[in-house]
Protein backbone atom coordinates (compact mmCIF):
# COMPACT_ATOMS: atom_id res chain seq x y z
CA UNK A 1 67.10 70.37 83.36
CA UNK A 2 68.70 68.05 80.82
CA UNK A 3 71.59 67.73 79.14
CA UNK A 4 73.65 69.27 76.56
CA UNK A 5 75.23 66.66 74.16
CA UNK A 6 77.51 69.14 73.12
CA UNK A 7 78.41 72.52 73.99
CA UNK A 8 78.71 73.59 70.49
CA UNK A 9 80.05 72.55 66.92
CA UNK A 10 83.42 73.43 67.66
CA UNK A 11 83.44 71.67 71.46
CA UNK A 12 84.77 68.08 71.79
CA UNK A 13 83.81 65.77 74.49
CA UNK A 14 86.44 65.79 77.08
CA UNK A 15 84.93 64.51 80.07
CA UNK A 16 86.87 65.18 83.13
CA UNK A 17 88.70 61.92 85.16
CA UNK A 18 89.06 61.36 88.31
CA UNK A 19 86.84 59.62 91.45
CA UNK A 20 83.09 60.97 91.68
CA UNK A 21 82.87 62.59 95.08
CA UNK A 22 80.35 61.02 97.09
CA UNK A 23 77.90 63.66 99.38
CA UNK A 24 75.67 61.04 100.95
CA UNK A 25 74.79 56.93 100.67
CA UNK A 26 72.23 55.03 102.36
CA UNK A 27 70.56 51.90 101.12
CA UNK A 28 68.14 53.86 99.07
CA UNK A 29 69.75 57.15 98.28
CA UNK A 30 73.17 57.91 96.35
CA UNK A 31 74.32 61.76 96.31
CA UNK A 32 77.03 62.64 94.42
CA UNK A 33 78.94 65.89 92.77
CA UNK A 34 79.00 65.73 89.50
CA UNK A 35 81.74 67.22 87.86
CA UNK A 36 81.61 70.25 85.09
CA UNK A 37 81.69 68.66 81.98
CA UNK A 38 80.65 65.40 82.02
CA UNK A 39 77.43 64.11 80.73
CA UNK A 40 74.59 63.05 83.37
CA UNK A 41 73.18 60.00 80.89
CA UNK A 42 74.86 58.90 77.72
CA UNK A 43 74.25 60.64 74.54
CA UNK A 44 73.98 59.59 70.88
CA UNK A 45 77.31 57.55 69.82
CA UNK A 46 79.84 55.99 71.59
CA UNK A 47 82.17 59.00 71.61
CA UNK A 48 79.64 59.97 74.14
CA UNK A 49 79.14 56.51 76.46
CA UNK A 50 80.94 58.03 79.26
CA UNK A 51 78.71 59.59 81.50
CA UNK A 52 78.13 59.93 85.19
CA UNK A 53 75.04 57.37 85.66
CA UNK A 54 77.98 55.20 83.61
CA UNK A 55 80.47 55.99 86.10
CA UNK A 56 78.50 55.25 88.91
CA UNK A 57 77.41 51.78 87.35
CA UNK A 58 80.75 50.36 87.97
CA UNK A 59 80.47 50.87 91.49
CA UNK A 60 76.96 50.58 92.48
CA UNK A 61 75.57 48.49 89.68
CA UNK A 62 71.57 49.02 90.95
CA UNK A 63 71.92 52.92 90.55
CA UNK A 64 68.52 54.58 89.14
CA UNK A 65 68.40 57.62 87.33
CA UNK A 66 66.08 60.52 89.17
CA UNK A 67 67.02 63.93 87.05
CA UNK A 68 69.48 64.96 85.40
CA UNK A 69 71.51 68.63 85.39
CA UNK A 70 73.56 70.07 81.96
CA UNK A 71 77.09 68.28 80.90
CA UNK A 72 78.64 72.11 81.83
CA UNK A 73 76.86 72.50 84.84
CA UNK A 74 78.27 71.22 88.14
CA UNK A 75 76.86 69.79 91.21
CA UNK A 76 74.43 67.46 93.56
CA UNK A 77 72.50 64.94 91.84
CA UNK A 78 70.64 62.68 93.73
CA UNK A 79 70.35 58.68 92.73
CA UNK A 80 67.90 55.85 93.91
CA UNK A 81 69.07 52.49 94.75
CA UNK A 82 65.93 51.03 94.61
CA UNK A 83 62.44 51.22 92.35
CA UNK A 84 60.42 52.07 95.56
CA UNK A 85 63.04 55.31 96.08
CA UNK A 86 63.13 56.22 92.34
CA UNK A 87 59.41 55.79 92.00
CA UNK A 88 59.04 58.62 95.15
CA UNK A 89 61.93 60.65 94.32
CA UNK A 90 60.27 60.96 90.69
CA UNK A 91 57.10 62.04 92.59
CA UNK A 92 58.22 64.38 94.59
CA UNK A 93 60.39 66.10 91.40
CA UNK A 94 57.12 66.00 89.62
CA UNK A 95 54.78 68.01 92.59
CA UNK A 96 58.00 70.56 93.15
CA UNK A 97 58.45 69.24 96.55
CA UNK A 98 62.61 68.99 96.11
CA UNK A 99 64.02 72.66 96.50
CA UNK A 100 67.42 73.20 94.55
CA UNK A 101 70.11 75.69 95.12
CA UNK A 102 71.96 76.66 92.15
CA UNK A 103 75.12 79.24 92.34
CA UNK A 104 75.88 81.05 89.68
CA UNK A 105 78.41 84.00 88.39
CA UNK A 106 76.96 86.21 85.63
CA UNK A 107 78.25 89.14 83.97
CA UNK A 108 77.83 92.41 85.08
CA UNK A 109 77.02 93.81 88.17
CA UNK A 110 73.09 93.49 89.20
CA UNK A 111 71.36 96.02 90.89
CA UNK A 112 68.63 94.99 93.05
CA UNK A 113 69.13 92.84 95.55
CA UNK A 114 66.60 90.21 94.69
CA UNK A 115 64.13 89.26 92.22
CA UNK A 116 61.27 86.47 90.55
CA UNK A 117 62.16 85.76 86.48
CA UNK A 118 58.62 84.50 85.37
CA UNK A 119 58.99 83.96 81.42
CA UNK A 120 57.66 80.70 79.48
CA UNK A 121 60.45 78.51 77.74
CA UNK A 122 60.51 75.97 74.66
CA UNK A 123 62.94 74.93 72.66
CA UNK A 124 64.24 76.76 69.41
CA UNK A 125 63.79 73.75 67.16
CA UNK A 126 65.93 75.22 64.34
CA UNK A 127 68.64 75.91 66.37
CA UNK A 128 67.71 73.00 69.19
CA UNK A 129 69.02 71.92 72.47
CA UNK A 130 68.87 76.01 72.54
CA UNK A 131 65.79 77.48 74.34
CA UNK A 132 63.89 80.59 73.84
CA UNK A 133 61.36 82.78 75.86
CA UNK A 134 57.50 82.07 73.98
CA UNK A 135 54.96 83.87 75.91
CA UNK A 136 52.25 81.89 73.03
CA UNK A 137 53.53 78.39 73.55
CA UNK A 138 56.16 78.11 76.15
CA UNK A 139 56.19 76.30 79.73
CA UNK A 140 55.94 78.32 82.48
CA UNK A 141 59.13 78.76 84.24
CA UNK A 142 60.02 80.65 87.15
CA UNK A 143 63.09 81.35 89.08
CA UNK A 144 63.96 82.80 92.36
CA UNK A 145 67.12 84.41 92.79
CA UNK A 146 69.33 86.54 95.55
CA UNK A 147 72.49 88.85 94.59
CA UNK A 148 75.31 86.76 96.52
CA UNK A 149 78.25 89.62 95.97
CA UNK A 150 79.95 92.11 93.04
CA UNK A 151 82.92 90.44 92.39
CA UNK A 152 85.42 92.43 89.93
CA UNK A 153 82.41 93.82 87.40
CA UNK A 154 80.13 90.34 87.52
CA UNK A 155 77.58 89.20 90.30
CA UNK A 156 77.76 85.86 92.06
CA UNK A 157 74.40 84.62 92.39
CA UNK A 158 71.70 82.21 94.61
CA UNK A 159 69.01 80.98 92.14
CA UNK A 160 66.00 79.18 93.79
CA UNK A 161 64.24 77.70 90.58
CA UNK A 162 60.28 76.65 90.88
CA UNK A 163 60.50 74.87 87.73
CA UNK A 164 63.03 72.83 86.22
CA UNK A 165 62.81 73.78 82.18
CA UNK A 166 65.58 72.74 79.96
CA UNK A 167 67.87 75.59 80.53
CA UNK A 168 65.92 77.56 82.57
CA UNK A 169 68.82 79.24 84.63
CA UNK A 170 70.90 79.93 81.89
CA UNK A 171 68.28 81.57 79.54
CA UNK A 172 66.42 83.33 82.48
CA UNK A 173 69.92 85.13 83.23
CA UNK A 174 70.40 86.01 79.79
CA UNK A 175 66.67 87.70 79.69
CA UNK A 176 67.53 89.54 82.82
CA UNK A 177 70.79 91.13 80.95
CA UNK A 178 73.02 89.13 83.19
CA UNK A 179 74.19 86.00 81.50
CA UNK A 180 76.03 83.02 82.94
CA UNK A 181 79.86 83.93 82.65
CA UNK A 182 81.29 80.79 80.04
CA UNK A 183 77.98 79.47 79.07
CA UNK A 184 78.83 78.23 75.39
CA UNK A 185 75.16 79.00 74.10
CA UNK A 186 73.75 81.69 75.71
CA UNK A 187 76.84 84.52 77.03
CA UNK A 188 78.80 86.47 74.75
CA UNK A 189 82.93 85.09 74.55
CA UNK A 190 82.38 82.38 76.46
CA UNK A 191 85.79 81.06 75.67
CA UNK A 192 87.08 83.98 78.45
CA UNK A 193 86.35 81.67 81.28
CA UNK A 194 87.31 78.02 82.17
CA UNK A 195 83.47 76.78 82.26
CA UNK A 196 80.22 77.57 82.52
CA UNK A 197 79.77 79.25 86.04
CA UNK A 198 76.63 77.45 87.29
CA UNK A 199 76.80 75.10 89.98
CA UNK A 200 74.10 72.91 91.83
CA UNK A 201 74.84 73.72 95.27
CA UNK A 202 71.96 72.24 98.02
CA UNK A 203 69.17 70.18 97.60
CA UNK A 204 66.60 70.08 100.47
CA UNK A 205 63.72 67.23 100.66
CA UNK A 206 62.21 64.66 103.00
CA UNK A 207 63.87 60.91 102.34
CA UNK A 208 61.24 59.16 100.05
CA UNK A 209 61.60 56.21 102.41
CA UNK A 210 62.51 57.48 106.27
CA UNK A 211 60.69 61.26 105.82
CA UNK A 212 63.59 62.58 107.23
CA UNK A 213 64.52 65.71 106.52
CA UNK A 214 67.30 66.15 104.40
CA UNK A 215 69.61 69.16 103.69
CA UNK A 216 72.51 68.50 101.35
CA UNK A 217 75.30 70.72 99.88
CA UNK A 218 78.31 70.02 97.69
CA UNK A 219 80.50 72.93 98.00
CA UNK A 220 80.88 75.31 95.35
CA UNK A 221 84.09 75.16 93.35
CA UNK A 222 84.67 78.97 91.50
């Protein structure tokens, strides 16, 4: 899941300030929380240098990218310290064998108490970083997902994704008739809530150096 350079035409990059909370450190893993609205990398221009791999730089200078989640999304990302963790960590992203959490608020109330979105996703090129549903050409993309709670007419939300497609959570919601309360592309008056209510909650997978077993969390904050 990558990011968005901008949340729109109208949207200025405001990253947020403040100290990047740190979740767990070792000497080959970095886990952090990003914050809503700041970038993961940098994107094009230097109104848009400040980012959290940026951030992170300052303090641990031999910081390695591993993935990446959207500049309005919240949440764990993990880091390498080293090539040997990056080049396992980038493995084991590839094979699916790092399982993500993702919580989520989305409008209306949902029904059933579980589901299984399975719809293929590419990008809308005219209208691009958007994504859209192409059953001909897309990627397959699958997500899991559990109804958390009805919470005053919306639906808080536990999505398990298989894949990790650009946008896959936000446009999968959308397709079910449930979009992601303040997300700036794909809900409808997005400007009713303070963010975009998706959050990267837990991350479970074995250390690429020890094989331990790790289960991380960074606590959800809406």
């Amino acid at each position: 899941m990558h990011d968005d350079v901008s949340a729109g035409p109208s949207t200025p990059y405001d990253p947020p300030t403040g100290p990047i909370p740190v979740i767990h450190e070792d000497a080959d893993l970095l886990v952090v929380d990003k914050p809503q609205g700041l970038l993961s990398v940098p994107g094009r221009g230097p109104h848009l240098a400040d980012c959290l791999l940026s951030r992170l730089e300052e303090g641990w200078p031999e910081v390695l990218l591993c993935h990446r989640l959207d500049r309005d999304t919240s949440g764990i990302m993990i880091f390498a310290l080293t090539k040997a963790a990056q080049r396992k960590l980038g493995r084991m992203f590839e094979v699916k064998r790092i399982r993500k959490r993702y919580v989520a608020r989305v409008a209306g109330e949902v029904a059933e108490p579980e589901g299984v979105i399975d719809l293929p996703l590419i990008v809308d090129w005219p209208n691009r970083p958007l994504q859209h549903v192409n059953h001909e050409r897309g990627k397959p993309s699958v997500t899991e997902w559990r109804r958390l709670a009805h919470e005053d007419g919306t639906t808080r939300m536990q999505l398990m994704p298989r894949t990790g497609r650009s946008h896959q959570l936000r446009v999968h919601m959308r397709e079910l008739g449930h979009p992601i309360l303040g997300d700036p592309f794909y809900s409808e008056r997005p400007e009713e809530w303070s963010r975009m209510m998706l959050h990267a909650e837990g991350l479970k997978f074995e250390h690429p150096i020890t094989g331990k077993v790790m289960r991380l969390a960074a606590p959800v904050p809406f």
